[in-house]
C-alpha atoms as a PDB file:
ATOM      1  CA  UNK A   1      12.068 173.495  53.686  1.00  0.00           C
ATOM      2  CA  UNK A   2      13.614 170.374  52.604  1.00  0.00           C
ATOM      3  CA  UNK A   3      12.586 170.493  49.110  1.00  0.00           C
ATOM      4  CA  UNK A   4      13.714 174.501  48.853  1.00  0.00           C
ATOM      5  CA  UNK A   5      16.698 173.167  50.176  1.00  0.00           C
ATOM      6  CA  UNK A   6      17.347 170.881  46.727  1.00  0.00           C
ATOM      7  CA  UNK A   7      16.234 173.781  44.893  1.00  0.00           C
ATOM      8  CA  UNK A   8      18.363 175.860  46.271  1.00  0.00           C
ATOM      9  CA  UNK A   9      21.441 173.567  45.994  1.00  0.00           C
ATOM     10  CA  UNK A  10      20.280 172.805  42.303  1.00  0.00           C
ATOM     11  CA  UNK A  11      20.412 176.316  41.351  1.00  0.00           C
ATOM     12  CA  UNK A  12      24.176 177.235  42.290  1.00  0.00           C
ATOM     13  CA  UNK A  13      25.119 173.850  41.193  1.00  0.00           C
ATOM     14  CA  UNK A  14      23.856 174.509  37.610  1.00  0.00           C
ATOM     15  CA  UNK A  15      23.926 178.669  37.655  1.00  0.00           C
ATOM     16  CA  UNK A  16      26.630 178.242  34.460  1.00  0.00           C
ATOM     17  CA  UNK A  17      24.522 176.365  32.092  1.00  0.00           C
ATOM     18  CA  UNK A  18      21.143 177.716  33.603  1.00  0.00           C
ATOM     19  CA  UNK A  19      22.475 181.302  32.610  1.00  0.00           C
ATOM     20  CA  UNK A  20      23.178 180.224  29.525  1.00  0.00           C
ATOM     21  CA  UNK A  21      19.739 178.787  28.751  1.00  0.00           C
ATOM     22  CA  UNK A  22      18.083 182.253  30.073  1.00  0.00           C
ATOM     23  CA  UNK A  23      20.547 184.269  27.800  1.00  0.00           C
ATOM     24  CA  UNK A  24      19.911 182.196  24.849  1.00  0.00           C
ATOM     25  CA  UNK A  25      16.540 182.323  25.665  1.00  0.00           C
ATOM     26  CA  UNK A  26      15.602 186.030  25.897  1.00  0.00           C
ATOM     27  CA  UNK A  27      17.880 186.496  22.554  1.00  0.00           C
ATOM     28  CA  UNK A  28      15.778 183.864  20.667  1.00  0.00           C
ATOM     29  CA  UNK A  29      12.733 185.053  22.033  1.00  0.00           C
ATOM     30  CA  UNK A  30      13.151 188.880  20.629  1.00  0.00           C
ATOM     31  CA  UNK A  31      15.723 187.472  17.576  1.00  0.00           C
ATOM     32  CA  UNK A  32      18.109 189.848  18.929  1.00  0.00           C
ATOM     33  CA  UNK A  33      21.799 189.379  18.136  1.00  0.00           C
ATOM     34  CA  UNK A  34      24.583 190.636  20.543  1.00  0.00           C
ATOM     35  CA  UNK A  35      28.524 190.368  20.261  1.00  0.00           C
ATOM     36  CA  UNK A  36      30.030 187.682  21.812  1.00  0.00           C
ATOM     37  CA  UNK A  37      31.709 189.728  24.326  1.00  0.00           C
ATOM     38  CA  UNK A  38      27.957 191.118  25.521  1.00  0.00           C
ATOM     39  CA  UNK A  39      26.361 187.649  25.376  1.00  0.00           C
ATOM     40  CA  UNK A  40      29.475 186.531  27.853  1.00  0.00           C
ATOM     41  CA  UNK A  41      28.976 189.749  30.146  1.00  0.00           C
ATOM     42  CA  UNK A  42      25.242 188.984  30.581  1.00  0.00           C
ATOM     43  CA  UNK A  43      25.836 184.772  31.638  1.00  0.00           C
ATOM     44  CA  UNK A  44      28.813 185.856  34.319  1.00  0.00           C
ATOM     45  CA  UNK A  45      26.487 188.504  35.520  1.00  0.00           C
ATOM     46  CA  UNK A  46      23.228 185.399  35.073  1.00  0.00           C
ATOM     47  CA  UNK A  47      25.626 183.177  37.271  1.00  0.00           C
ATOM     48  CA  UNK A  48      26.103 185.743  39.979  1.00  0.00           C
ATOM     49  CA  UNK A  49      22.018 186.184  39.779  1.00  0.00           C
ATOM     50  CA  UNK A  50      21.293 182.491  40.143  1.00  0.00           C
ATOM     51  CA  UNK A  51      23.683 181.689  43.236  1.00  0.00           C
ATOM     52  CA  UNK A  52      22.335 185.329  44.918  1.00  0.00           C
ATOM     53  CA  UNK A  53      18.794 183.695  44.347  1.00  0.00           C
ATOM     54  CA  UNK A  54      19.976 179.941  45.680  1.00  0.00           C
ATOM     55  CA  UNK A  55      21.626 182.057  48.670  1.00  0.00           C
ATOM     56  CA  UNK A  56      18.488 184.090  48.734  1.00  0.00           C
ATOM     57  CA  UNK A  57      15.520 181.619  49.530  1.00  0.00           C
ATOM     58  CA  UNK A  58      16.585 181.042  53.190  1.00  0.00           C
ATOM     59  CA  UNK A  59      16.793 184.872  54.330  1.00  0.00           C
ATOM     60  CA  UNK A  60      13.350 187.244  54.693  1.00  0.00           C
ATOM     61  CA  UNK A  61      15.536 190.163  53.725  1.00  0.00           C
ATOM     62  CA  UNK A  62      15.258 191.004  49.451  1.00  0.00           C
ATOM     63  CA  UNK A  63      18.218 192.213  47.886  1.00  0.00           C
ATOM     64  CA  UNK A  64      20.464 192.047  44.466  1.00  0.00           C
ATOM     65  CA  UNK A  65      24.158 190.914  43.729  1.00  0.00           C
ATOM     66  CA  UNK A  66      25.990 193.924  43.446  1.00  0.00           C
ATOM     67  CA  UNK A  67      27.381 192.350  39.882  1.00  0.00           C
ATOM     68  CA  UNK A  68      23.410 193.007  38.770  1.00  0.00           C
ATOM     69  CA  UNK A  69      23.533 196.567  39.561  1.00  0.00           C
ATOM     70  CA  UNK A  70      26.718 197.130  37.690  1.00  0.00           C
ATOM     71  CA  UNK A  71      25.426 195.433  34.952  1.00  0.00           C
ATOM     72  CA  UNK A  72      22.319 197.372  34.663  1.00  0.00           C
ATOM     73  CA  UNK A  73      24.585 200.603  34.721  1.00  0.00           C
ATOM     74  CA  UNK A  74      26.871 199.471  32.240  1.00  0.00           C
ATOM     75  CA  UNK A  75      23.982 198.225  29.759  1.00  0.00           C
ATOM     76  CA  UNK A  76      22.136 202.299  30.622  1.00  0.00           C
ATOM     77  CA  UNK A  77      25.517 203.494  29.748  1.00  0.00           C
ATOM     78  CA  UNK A  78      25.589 201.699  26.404  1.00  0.00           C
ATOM     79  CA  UNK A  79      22.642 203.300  25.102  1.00  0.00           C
ATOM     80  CA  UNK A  80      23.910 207.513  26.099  1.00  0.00           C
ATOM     81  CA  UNK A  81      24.110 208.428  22.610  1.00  0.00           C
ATOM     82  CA  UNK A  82      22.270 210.765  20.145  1.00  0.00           C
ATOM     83  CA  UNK A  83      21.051 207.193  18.778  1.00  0.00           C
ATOM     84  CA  UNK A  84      20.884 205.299  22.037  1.00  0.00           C
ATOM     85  CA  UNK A  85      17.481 204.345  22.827  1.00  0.00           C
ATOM     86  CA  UNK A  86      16.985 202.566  26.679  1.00  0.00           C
ATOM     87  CA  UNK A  87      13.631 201.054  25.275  1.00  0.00           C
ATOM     88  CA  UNK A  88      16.024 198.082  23.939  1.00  0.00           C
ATOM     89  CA  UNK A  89      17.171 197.304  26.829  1.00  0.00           C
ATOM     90  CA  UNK A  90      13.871 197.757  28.422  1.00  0.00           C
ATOM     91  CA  UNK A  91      12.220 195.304  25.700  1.00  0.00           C
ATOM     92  CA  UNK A  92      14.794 192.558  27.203  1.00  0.00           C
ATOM     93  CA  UNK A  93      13.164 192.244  30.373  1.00  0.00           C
ATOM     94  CA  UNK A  94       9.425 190.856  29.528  1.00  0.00           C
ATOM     95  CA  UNK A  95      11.461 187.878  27.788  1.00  0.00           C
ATOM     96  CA  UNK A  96      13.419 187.123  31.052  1.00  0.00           C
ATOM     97  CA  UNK A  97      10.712 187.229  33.129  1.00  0.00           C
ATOM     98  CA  UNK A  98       9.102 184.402  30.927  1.00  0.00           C
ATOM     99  CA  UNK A  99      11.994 182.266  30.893  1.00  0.00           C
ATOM    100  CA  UNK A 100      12.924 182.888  34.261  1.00  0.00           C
ATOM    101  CA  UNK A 101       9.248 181.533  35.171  1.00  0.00           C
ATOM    102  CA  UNK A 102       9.448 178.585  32.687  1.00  0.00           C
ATOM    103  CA  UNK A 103      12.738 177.189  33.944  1.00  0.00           C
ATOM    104  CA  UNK A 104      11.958 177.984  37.908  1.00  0.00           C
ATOM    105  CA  UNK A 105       8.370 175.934  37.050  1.00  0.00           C
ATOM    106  CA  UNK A 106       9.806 173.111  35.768  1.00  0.00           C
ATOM    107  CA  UNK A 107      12.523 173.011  38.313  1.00  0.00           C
ATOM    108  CA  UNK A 108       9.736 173.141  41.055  1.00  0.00           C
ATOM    109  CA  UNK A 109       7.175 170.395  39.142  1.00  0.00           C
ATOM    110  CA  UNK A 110      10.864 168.386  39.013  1.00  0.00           C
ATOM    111  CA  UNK A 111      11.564 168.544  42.977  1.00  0.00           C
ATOM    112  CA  UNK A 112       7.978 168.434  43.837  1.00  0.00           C
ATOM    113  CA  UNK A 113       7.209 172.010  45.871  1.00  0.00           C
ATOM    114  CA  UNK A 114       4.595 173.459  46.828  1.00  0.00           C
ATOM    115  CA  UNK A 115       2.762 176.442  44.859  1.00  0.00           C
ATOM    116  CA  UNK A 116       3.676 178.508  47.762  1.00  0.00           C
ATOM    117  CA  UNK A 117       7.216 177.790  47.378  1.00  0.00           C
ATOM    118  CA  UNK A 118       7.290 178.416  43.422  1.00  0.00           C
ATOM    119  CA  UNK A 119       5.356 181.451  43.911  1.00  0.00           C
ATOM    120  CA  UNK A 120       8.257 182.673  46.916  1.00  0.00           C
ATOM    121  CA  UNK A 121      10.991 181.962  44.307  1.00  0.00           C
ATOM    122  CA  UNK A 122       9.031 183.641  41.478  1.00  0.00           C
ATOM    123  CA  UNK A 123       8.640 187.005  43.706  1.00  0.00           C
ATOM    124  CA  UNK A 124      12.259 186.834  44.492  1.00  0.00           C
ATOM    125  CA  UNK A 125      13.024 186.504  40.752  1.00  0.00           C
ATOM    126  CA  UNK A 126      10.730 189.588  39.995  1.00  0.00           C
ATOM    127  CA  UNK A 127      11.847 191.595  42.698  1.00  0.00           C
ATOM    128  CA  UNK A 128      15.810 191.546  41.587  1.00  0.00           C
ATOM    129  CA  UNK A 129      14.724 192.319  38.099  1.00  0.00           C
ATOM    130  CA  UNK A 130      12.561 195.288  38.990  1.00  0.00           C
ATOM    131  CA  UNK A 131      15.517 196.640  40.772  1.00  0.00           C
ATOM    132  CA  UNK A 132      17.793 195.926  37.970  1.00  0.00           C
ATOM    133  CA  UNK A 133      15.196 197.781  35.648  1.00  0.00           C
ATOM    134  CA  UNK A 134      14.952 200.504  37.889  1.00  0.00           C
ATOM    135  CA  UNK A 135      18.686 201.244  38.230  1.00  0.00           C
ATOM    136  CA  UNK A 136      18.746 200.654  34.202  1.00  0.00           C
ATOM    137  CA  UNK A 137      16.392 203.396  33.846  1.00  0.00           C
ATOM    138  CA  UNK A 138      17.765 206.064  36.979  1.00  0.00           C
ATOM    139  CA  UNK A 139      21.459 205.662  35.358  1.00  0.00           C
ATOM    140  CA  UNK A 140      20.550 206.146  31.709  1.00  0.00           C
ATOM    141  CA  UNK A 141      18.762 209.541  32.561  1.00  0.00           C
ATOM    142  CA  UNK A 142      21.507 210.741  35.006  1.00  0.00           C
ATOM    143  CA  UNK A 143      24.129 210.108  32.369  1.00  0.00           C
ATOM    144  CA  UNK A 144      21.810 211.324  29.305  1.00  0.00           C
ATOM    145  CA  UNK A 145      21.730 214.528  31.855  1.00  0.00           C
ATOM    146  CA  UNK A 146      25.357 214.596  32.221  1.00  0.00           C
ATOM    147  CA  UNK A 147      25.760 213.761  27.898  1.00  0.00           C
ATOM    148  CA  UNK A 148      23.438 216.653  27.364  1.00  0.00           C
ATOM    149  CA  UNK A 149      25.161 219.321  29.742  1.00  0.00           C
ATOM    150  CA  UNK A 150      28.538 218.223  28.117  1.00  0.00           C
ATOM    151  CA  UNK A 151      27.406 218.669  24.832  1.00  0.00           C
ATOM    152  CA  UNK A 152      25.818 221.898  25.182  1.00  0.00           C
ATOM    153  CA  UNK A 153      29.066 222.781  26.356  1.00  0.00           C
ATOM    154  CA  UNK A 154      30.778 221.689  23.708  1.00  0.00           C
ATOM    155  CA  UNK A 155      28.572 223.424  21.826  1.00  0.00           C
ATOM    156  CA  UNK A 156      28.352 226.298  22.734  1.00  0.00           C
ATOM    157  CA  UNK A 157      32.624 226.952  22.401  1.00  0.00           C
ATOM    158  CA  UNK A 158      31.736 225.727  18.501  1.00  0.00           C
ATOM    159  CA  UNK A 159      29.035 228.214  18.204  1.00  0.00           C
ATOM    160  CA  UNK A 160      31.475 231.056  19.466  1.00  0.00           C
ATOM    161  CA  UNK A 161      34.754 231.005  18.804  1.00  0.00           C
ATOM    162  CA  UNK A 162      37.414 233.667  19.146  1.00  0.00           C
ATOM    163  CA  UNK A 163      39.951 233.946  15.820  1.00  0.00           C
ATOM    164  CA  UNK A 164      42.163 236.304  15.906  1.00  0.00           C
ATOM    165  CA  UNK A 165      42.323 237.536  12.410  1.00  0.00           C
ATOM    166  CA  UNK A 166      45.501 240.643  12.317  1.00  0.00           C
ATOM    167  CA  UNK A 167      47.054 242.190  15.248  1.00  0.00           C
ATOM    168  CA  UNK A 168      44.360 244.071  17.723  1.00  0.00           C
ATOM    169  CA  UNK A 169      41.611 242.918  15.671  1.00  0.00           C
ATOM    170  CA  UNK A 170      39.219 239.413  16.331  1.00  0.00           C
ATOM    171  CA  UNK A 171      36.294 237.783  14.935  1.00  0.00           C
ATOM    172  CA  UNK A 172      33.744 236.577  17.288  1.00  0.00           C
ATOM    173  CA  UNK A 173      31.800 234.665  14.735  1.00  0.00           C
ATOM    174  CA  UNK A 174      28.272 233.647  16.121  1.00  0.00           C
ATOM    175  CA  UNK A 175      26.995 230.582  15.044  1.00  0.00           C
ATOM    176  CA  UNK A 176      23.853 228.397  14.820  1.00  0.00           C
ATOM    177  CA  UNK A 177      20.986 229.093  17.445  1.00  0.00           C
ATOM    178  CA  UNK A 178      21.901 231.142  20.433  1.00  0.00           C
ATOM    179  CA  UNK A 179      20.396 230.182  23.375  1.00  0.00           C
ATOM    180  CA  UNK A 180      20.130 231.563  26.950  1.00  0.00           C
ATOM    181  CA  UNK A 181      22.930 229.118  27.503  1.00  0.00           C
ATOM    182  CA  UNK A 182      25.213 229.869  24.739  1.00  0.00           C
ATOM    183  CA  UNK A 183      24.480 233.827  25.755  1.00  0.00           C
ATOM    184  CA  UNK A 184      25.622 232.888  29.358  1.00  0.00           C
ATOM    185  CA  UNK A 185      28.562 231.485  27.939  1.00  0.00           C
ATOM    186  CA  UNK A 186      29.852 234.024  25.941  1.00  0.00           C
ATOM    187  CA  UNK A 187      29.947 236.078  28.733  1.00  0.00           C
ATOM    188  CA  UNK A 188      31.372 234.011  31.104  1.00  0.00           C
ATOM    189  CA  UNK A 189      33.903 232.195  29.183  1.00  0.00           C
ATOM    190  CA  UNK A 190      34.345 234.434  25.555  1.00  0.00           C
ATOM    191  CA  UNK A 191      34.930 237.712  26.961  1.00  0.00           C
ATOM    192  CA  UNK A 192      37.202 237.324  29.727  1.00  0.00           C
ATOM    193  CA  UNK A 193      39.374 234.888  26.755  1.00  0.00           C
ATOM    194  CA  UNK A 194      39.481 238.490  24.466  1.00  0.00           C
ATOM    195  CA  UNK A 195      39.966 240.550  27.482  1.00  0.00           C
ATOM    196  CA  UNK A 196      43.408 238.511  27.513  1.00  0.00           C
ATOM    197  CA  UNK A 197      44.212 238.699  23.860  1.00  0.00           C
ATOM    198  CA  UNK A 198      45.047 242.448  24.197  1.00  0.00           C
ATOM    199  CA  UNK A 199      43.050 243.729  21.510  1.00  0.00           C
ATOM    200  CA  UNK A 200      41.412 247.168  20.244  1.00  0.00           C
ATOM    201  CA  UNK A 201      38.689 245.613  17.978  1.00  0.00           C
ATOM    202  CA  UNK A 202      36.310 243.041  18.336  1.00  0.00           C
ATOM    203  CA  UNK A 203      33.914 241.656  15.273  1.00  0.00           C
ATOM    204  CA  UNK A 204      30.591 240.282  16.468  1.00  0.00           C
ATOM    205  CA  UNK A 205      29.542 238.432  13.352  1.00  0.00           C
ATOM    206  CA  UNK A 206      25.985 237.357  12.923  1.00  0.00           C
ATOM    207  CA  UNK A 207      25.689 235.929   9.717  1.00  0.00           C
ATOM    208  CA  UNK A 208      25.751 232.262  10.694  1.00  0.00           C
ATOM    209  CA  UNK A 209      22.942 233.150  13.465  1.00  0.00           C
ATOM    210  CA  UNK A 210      19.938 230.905  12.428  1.00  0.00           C
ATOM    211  CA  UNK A 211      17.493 232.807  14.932  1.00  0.00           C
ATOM    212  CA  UNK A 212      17.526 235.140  18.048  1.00  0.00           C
ATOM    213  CA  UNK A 213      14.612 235.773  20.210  1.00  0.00           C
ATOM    214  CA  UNK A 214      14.225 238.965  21.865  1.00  0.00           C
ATOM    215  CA  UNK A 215      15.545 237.502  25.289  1.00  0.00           C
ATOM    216  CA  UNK A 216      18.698 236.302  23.380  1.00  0.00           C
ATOM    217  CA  UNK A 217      19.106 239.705  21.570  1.00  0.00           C
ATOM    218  CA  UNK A 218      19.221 241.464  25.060  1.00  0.00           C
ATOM    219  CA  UNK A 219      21.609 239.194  26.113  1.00  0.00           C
ATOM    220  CA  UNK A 220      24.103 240.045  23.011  1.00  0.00           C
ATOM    221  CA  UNK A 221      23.664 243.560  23.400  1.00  0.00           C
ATOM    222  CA  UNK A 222      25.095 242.820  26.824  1.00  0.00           C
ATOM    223  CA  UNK A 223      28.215 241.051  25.787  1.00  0.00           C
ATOM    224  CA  UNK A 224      28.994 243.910  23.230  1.00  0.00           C
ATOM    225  CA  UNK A 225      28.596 246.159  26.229  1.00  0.00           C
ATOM    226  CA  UNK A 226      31.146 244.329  28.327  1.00  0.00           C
ATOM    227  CA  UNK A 227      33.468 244.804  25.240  1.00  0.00           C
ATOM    228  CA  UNK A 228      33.126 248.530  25.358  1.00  0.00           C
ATOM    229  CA  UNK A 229      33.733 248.537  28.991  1.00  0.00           C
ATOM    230  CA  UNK A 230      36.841 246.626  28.323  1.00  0.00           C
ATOM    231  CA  UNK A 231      37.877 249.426  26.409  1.00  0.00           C
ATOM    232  CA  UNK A 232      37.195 247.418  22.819  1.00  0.00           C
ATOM    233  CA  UNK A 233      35.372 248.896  20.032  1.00  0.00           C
ATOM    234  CA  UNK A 234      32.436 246.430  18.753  1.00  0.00           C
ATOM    235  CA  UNK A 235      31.571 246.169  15.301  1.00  0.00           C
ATOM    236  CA  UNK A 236      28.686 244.131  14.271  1.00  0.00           C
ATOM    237  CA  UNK A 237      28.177 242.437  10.791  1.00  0.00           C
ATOM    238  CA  UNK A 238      26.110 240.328   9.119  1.00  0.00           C
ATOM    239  CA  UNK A 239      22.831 240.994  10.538  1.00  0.00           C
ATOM    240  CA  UNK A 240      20.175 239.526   8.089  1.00  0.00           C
ATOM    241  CA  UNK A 241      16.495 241.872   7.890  1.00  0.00           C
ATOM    242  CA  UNK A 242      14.786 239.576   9.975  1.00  0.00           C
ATOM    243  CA  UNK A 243      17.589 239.183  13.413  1.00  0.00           C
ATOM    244  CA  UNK A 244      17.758 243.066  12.666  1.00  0.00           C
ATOM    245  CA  UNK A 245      13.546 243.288  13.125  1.00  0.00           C
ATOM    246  CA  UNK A 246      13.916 241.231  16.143  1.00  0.00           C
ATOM    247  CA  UNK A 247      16.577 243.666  17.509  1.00  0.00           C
ATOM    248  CA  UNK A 248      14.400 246.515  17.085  1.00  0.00           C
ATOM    249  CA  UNK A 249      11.216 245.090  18.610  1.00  0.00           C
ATOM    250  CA  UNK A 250      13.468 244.499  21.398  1.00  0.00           C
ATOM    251  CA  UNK A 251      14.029 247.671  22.467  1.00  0.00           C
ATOM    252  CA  UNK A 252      18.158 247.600  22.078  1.00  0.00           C
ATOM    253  CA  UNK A 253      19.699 250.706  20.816  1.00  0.00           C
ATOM    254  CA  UNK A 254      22.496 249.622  18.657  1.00  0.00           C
ATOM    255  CA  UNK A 255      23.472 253.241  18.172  1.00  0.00           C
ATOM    256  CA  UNK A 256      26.595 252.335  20.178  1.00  0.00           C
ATOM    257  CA  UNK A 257      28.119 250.088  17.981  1.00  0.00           C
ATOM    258  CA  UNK A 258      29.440 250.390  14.400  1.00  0.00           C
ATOM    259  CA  UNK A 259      27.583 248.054  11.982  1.00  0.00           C
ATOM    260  CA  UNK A 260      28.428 246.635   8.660  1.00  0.00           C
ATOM    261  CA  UNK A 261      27.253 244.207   5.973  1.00  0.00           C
ATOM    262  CA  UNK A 262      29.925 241.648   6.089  1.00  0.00           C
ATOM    263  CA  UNK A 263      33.220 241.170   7.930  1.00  0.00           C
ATOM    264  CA  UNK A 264      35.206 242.362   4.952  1.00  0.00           C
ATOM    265  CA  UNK A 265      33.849 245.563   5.282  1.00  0.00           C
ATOM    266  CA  UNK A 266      34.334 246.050   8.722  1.00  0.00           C
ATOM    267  CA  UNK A 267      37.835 245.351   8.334  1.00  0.00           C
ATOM    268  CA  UNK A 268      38.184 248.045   5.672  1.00  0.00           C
ATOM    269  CA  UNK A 269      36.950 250.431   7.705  1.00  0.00           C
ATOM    270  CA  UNK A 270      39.420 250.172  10.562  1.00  0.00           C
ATOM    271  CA  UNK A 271      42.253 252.443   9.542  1.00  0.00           C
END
């Protein structure tokens, strides 16, 4: 217990430059480059991991510095992008384990302890990084969840926007792929936002509709039904042969609503 003791004491007496030697050494050992500011982030948070583990080898109880976790969070965080990729964070930690194990060996060949006490200080070392990869990997897909949900959102209010083109009349002009989400949208956000514009004429454009499926189709033919209960007249345009085929095999009468070509027509024809 002595000797763990003088490891123990070594460790939080030398956490600073011992962080920097695992930092420097997981870099080297992928030839990764980081800014300054990153490489600075990852020795405070290396110092708070190397007085944790000093603190750590005289309780039973495992456990992490809170400064780990938040680390591991802020690096998943980092990567919530269209191009963020968590494998390179991921690739850091085969590295660390590796130095981690070559500086804890020769610490223990240098104070003389025992294999069972380099192999306790090991497990310790392994256990606070498999919780640190875990919480890497559980907060980068909560917040690629939360990325994804926000930019469907956004979106979907690009792919349907109201314009408001003369007095009483509006363009809803659809665009892109229309999904069941984008449908549910629409409905819930769209028409209650023309329902307050006060208008008699609303013009559903599909010409910037890349596909509809026959789900989706059912789902338009609802919106342009709320319309006419709102006491608006719908006018379609722009529907290409093959969204009109789809509309057909789907059942949908479209007897109800006026359609034209293009929207310049449509607008010609309201007197």
């Amino acid at each position: 217990m002595t000797l763990v003791f003088n490891v123990s004491n070594h460790l939080k007496a030398n956490a600073k430059s011992l962080a920097e030697e695992i930092v420097d050494g997981v870099l080297h050992s992928i030839k990764l480059e980081i800014p300054q500011w990153e490489k600075e982030q990852a020795i405070e948070m290396y110092i708070a991991f190397i007085n944790f583990l000093g603190d750590s080898l005289f309780v039973e109880e495992e456990g992490v510095p809170r400064t780990l976790i938040e680390w591991s969070k802020k690096n998943a965080a980092r990567q919530v992008s269209p191009e963020g990729k968590i494998s390179e964070i991921i690739v850091r930690y085969p590295p660390t384990r590796d130095v981690f194990t070559d500086i804890i060996t020769n610490i223990s060949i240098e104070f003389g302890l025992s294999l069972k006490d380099h192999s306790f200080i090991i497990k310790r070392i392994n256990n606070m990084l498999d919780i640190s990869l875990n919480e890497t990997v559980f907060a980068f897909e909560r917040l690629s969840d939360e990325y994804k949900v926000e930019t469907q959102r956004e979106l979907a209010e690009l792919s349907a926007p109201i314009v408001l083109i003369k007095e009483g009349i509006a363009v809803l002009p659809l665009i892109g792929i229309i999904d069941s989400y984008r449908a549910n949208y629409i409905m819930e956000k769209v028409v209650p936002k023309v329902a307050e514009l006060r208008i008699n004429y609303v013009i559903a454009d599909f010409s910037g509709i890349l596909k509809i499926d026959t789900d989706i189709a059912h789902h338009l033919h609802q919106i342009g039904q709320m319309f006419n209960l709102l006491g608006l007249q719908t006018l379609t345009t722009g529907l290409r042969p093959e969204l009109a085929k789809t509309v057909v095999k789907s059942g949908i009468n479209m007897s109800e609503f006026t359609t034209f070509a293009n929207v310049k027509q449509a607008l010609e024809s309201i007197k």
